[in-house]
PDB file of N, CA and C in Angstrom:
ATOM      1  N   UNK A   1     121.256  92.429 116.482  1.00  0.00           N
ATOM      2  CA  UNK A   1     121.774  92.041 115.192  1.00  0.00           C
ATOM      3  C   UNK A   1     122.916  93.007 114.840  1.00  0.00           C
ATOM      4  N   UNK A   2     123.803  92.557 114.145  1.00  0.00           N
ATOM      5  CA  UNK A   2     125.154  93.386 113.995  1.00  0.00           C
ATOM      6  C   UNK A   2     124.322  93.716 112.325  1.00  0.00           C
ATOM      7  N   UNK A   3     125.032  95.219 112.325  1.00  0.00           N
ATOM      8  CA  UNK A   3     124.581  96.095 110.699  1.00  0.00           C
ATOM      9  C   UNK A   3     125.954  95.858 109.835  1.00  0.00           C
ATOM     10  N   UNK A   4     125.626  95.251 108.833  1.00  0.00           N
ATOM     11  CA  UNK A   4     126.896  95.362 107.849  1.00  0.00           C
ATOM     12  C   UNK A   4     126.410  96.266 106.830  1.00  0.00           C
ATOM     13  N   UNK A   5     127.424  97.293 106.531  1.00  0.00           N
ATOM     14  CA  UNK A   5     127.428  98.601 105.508  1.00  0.00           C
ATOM     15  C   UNK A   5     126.895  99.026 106.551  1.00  0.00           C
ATOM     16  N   UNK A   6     126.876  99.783 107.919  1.00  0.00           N
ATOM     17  CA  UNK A   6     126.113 100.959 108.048  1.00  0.00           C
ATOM     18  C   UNK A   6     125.953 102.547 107.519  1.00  0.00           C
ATOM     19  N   UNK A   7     127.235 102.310 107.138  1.00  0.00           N
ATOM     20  CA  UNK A   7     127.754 103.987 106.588  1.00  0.00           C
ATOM     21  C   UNK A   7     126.703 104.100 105.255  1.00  0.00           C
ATOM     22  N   UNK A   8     126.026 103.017 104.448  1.00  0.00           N
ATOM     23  CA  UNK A   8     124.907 103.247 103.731  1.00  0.00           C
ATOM     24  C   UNK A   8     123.502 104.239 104.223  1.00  0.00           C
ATOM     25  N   UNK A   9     123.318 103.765 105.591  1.00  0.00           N
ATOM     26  CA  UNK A   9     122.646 104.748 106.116  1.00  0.00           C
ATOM     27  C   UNK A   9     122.665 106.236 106.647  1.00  0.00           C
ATOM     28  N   UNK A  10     123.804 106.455 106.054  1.00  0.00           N
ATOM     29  CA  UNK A  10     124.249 108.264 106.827  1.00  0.00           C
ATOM     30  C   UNK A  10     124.501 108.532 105.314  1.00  0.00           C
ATOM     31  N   UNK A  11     124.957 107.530 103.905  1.00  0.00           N
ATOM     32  CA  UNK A  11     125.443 108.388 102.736  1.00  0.00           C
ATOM     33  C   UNK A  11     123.940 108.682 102.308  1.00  0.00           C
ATOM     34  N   UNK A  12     123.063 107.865 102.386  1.00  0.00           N
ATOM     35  CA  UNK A  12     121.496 107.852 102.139  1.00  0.00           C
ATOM     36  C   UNK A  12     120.789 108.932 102.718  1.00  0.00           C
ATOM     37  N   UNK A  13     121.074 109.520 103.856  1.00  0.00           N
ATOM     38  CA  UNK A  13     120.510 110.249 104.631  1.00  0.00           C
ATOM     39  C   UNK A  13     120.551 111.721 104.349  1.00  0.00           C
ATOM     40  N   UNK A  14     122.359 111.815 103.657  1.00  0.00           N
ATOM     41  CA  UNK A  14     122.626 113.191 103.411  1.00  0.00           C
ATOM     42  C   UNK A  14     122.067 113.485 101.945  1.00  0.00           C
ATOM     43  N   UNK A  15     121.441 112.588 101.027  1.00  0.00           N
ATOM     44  CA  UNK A  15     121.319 112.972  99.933  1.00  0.00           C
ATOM     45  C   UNK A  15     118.979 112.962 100.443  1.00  0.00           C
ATOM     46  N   UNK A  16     118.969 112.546 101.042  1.00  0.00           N
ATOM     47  CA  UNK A  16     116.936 112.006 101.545  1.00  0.00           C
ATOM     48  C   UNK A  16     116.863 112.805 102.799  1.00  0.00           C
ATOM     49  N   UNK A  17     117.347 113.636 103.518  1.00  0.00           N
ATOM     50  CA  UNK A  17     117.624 114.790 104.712  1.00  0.00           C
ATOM     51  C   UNK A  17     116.305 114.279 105.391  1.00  0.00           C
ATOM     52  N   UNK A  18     115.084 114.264 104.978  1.00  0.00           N
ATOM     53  CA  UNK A  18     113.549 113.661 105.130  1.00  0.00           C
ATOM     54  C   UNK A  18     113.341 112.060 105.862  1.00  0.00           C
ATOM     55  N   UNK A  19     114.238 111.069 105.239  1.00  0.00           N
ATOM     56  CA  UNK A  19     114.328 109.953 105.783  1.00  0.00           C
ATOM     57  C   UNK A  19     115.517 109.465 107.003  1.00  0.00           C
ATOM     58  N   UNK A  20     116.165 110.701 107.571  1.00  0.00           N
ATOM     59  CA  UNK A  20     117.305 110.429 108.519  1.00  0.00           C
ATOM     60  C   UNK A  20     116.681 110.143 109.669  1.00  0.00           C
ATOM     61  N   UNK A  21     115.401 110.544 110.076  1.00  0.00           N
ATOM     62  CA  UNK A  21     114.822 109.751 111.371  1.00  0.00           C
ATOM     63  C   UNK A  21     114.443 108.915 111.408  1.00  0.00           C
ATOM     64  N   UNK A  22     113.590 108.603 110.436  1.00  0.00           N
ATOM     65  CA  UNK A  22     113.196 107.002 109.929  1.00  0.00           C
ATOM     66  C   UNK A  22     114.012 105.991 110.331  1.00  0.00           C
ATOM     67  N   UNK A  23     115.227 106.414 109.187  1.00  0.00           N
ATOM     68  CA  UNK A  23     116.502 105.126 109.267  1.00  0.00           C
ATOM     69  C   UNK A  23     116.693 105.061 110.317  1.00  0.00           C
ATOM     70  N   UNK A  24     117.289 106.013 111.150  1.00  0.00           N
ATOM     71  CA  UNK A  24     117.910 106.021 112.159  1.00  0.00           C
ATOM     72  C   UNK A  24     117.251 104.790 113.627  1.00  0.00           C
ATOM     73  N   UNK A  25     115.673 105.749 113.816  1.00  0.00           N
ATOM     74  CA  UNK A  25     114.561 104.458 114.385  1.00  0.00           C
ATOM     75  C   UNK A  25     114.890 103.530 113.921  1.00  0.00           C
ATOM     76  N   UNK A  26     114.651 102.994 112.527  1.00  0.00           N
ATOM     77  CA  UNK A  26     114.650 101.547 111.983  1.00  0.00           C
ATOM     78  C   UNK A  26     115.921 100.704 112.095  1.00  0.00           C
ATOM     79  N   UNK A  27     117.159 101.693 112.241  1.00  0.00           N
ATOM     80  CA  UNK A  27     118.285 100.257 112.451  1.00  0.00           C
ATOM     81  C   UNK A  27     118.657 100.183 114.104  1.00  0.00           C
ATOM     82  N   UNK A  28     118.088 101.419 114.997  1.00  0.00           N
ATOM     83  CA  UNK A  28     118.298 101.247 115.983  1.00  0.00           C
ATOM     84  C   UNK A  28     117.298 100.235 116.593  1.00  0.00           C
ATOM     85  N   UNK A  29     116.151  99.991 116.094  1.00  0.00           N
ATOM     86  CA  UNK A  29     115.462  98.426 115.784  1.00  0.00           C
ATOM     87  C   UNK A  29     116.317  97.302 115.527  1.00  0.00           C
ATOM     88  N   UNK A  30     116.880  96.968 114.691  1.00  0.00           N
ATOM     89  CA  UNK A  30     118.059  96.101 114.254  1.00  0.00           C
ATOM     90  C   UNK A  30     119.173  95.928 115.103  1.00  0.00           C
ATOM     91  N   UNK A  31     119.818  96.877 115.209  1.00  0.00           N
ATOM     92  CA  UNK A  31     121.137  96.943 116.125  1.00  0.00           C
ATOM     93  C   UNK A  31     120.345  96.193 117.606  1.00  0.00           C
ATOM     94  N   UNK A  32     118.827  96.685 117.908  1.00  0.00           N
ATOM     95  CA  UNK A  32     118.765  95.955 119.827  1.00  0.00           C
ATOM     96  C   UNK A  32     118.386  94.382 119.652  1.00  0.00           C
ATOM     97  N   UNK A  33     117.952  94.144 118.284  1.00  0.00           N
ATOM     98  CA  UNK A  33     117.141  93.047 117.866  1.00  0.00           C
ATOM     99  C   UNK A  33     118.075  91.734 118.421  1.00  0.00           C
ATOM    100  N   UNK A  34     117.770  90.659 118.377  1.00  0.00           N
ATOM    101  CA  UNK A  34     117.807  89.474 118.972  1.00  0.00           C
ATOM    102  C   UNK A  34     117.295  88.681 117.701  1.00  0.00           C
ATOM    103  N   UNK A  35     117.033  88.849 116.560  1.00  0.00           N
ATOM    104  CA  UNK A  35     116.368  87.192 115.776  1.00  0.00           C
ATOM    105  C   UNK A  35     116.874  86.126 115.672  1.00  0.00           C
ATOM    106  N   UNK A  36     116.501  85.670 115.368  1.00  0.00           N
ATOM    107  CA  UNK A  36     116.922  84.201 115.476  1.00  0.00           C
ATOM    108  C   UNK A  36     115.916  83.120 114.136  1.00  0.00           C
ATOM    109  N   UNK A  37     114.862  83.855 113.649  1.00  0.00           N
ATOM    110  CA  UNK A  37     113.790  83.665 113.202  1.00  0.00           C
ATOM    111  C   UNK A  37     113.059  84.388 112.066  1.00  0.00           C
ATOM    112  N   UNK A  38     112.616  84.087 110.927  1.00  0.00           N
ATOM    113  CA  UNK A  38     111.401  84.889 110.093  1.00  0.00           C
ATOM    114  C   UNK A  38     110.397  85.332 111.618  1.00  0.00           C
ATOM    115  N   UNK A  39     110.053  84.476 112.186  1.00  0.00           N
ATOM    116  CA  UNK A  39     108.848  84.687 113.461  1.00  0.00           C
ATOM    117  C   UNK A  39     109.240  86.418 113.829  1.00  0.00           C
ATOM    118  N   UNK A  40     110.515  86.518 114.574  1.00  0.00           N
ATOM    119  CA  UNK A  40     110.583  87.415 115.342  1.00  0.00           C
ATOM    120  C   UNK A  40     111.153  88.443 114.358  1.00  0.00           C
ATOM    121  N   UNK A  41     111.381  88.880 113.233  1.00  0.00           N
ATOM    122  CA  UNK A  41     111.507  89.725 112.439  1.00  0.00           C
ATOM    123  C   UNK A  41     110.376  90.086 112.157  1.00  0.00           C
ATOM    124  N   UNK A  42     109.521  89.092 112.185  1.00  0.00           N
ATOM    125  CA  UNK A  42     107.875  89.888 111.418  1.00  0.00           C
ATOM    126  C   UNK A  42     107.207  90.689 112.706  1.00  0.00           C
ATOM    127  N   UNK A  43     107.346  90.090 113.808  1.00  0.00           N
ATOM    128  CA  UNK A  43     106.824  90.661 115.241  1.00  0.00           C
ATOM    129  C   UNK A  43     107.777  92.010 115.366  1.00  0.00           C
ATOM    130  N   UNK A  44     108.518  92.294 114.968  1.00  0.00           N
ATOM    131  CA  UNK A  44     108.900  93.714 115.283  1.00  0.00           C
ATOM    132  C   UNK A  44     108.617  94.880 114.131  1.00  0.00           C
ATOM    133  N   UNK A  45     108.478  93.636 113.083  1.00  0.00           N
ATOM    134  CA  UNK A  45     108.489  94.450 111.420  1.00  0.00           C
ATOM    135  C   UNK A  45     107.460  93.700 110.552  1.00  0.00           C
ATOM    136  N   UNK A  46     106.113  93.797 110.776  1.00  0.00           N
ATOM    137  CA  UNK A  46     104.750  92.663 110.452  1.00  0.00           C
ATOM    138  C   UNK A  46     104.693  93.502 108.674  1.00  0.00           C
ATOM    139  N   UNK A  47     105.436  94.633 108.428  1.00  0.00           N
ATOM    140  CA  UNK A  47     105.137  94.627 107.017  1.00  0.00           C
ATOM    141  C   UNK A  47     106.130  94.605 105.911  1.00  0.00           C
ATOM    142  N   UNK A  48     107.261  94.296 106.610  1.00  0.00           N
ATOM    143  CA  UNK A  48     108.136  93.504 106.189  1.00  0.00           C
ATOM    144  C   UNK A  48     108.110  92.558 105.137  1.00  0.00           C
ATOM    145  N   UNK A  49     108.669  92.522 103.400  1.00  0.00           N
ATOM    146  CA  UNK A  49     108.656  91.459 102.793  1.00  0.00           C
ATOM    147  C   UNK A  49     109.550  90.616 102.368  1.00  0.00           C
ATOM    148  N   UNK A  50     109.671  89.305 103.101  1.00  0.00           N
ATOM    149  CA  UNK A  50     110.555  87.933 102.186  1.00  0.00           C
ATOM    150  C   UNK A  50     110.257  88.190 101.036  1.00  0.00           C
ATOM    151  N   UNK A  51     111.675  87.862 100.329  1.00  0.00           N
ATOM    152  CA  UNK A  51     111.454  88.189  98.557  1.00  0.00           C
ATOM    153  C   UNK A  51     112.130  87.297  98.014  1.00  0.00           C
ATOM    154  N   UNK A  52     112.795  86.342  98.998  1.00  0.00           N
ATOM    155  CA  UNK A  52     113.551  85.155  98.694  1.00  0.00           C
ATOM    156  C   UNK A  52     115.237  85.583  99.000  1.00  0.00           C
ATOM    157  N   UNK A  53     115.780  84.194  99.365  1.00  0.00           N
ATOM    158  CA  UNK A  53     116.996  84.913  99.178  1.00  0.00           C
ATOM    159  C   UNK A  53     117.821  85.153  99.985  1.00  0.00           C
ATOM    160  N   UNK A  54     117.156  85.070 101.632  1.00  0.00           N
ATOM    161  CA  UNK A  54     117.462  86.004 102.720  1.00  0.00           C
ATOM    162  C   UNK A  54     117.281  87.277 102.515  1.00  0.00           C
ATOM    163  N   UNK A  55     116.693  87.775 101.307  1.00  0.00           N
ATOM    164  CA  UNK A  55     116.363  88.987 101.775  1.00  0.00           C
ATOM    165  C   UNK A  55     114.669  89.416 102.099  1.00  0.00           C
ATOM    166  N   UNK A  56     115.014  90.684 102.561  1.00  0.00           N
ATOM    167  CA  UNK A  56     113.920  91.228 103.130  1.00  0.00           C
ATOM    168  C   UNK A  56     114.082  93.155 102.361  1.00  0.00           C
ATOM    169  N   UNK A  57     112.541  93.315 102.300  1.00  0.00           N
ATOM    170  CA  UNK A  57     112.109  94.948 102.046  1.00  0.00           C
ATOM    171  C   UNK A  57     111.815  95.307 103.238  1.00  0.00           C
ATOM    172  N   UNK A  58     112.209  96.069 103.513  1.00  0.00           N
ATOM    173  CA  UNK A  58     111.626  97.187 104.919  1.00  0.00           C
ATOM    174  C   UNK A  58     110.974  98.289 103.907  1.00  0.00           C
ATOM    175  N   UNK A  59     110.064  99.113 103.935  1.00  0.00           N
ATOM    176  CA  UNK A  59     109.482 100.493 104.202  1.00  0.00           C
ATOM    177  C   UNK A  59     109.646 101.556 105.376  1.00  0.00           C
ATOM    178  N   UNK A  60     110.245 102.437 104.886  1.00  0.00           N
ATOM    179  CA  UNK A  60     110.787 103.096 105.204  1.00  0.00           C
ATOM    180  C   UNK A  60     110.077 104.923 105.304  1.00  0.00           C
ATOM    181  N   UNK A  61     110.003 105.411 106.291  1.00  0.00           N
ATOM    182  CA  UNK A  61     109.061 106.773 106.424  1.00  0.00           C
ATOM    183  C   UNK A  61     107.842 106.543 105.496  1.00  0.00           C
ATOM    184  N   UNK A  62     107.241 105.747 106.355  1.00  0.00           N
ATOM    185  CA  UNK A  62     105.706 105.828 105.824  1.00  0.00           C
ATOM    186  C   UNK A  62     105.474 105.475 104.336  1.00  0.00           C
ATOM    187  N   UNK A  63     106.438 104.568 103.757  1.00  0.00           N
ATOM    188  CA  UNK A  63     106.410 103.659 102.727  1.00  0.00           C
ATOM    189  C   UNK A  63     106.927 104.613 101.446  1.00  0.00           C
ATOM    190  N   UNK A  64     107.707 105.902 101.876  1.00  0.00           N
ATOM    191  CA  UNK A  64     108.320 107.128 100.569  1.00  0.00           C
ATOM    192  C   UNK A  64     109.492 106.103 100.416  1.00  0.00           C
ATOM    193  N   UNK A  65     110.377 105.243 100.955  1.00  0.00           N
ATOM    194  CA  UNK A  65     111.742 104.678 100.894  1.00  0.00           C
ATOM    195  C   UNK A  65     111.923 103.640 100.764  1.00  0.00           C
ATOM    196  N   UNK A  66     112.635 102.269 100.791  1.00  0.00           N
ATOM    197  CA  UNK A  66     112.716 100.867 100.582  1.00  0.00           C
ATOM    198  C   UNK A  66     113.876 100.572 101.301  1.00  0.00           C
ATOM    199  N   UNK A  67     114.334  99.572 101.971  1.00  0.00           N
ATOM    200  CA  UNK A  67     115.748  98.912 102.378  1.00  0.00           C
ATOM    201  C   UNK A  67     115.307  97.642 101.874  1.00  0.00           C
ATOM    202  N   UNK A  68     116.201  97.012 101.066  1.00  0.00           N
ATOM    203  CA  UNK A  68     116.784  95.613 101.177  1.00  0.00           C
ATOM    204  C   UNK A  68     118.025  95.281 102.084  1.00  0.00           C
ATOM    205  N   UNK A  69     117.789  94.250 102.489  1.00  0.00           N
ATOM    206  CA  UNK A  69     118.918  93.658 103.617  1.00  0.00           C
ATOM    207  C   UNK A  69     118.423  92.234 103.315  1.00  0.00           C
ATOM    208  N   UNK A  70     120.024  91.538 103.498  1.00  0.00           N
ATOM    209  CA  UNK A  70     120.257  90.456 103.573  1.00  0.00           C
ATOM    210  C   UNK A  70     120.246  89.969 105.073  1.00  0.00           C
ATOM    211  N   UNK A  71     119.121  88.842 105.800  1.00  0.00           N
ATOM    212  CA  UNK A  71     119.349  88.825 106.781  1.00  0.00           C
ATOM    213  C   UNK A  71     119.964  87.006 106.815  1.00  0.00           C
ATOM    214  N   UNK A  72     120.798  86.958 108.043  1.00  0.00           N
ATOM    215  CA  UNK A  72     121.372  86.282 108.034  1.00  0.00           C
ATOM    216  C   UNK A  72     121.123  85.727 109.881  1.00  0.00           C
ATOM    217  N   UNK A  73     120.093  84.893 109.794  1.00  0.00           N
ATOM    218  CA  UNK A  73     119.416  84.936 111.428  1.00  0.00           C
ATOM    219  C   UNK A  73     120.448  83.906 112.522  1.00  0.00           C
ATOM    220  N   UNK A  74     121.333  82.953 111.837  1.00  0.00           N
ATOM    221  CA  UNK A  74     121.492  81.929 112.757  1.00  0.00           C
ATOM    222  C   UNK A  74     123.616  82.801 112.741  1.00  0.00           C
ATOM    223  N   UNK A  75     124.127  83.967 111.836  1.00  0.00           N
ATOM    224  CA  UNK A  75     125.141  84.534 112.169  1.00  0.00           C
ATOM    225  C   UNK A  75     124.747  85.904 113.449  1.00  0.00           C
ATOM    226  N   UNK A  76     123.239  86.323 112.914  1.00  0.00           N
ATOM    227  CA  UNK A  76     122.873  87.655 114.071  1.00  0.00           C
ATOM    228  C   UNK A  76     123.605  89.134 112.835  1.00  0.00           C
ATOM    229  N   UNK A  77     123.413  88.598 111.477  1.00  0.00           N
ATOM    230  CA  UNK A  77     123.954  89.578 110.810  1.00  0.00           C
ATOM    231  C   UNK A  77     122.713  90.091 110.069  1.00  0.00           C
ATOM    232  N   UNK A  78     123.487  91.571 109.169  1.00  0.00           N
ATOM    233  CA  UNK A  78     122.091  92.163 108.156  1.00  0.00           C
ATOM    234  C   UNK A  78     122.792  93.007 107.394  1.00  0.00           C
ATOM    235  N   UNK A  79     122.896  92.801 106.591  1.00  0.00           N
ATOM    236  CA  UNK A  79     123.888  93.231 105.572  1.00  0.00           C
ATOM    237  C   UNK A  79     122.807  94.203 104.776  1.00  0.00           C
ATOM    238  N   UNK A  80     122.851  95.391 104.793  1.00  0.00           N
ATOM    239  CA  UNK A  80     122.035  96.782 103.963  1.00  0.00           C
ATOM    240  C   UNK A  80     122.807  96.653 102.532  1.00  0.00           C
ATOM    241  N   UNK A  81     121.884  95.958 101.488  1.00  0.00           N
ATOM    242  CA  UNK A  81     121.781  95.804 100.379  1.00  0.00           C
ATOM    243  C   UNK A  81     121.618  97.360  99.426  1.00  0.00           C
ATOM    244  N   UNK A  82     120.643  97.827  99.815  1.00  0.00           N
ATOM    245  CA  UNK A  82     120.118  98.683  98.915  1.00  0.00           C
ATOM    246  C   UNK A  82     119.107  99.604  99.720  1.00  0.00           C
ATOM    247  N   UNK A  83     119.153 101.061  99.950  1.00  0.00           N
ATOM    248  CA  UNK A  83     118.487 101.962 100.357  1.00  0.00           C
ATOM    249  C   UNK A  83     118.204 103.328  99.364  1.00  0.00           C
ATOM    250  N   UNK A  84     116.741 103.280  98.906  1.00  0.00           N
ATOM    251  CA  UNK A  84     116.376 103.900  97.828  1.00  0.00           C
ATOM    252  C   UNK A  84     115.127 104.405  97.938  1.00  0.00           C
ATOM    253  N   UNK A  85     114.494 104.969  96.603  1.00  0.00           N
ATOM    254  CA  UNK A  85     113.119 105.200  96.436  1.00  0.00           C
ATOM    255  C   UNK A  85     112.325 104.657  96.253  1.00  0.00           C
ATOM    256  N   UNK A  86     111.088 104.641  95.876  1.00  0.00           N
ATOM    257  CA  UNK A  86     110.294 103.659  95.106  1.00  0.00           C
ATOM    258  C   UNK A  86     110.992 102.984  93.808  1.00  0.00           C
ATOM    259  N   UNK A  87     110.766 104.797  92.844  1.00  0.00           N
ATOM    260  CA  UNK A  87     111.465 104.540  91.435  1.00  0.00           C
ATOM    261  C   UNK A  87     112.707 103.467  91.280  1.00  0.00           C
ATOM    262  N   UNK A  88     113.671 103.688  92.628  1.00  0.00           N
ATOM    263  CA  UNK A  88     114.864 103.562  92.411  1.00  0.00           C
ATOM    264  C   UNK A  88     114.735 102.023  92.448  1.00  0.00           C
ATOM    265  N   UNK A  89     113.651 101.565  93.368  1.00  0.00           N
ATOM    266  CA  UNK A  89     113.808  99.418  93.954  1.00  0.00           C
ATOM    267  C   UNK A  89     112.982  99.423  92.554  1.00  0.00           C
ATOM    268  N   UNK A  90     112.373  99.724  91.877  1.00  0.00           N
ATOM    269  CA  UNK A  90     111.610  99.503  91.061  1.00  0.00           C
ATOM    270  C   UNK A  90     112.613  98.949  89.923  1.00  0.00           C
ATOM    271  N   UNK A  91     112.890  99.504  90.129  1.00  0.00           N
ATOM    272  CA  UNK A  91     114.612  99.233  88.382  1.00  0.00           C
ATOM    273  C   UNK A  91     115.357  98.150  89.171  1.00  0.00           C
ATOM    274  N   UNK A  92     115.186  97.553  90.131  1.00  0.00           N
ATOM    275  CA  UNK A  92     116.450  96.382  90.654  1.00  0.00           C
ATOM    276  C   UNK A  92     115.324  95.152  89.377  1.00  0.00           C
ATOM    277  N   UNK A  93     116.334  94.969  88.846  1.00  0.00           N
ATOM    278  CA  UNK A  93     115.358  93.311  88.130  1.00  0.00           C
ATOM    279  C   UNK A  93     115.905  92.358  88.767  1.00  0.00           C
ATOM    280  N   UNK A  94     116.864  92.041  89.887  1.00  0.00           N
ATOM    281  CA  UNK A  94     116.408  90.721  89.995  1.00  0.00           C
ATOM    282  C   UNK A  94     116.422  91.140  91.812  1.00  0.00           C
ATOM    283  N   UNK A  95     115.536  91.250  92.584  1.00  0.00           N
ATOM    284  CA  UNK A  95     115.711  91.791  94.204  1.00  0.00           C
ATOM    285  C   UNK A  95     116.793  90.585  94.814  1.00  0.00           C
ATOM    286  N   UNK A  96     116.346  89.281  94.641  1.00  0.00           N
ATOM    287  CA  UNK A  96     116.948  88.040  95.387  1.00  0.00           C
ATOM    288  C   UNK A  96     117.883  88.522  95.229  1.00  0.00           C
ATOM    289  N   UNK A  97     118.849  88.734  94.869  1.00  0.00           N
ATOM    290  CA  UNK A  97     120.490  88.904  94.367  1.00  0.00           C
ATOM    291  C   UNK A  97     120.903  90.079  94.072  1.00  0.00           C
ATOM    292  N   UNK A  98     120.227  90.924  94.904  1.00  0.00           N
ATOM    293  CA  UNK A  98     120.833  92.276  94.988  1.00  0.00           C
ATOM    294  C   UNK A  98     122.035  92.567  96.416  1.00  0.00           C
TER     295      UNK A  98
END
């Protein structure tokens, strides 16, 4: 899958120093990925949540972090919406349309 915004994940990283291995694992997941499917997104990422929308929540280092991404299965795209805290996804009011 091609990453749109990646540079979200290195500005995220320098301010969360704690979550830079995480991310790093998790989009190098993404970047080898192949979907094509909800099916094969959940088989690599089973706790993964549809929230409508094309998007999706990832958890992130043991559930301290959140990613939203827009996935986009039949372009092979994933557009990094939003990489935060709990507190921080907590204040998005509307997730679909973030």
């Amino acid at each position: 899958m091609k990453i749109l915004f990646p540079e979200r994940i290195e500005e995220f990283s320098r301010k969360h120093a704690d979550a830079k291995e995480s991310l790093q694992r998790w989009s190098n997941i993404l970047a080898d990925a192949d979907w094509k499917s909800h099916t094969d997104l959940k088989a690599d990422f089973p706790s993964a949540d549809f929230v409508g929308n094309n998007r999706y929540v990832f958890n992130i280092k043991g559930n301290n972090y959140r990613t939203v991404v827009l996935v986009v299965f039949f372009a092979g795209t994933i557009a990094i919406r939003f990489i935060g805290t709990h507190s921080e996804y907590d204040k998005i009011k509307d997730i679909k349309n973030i």
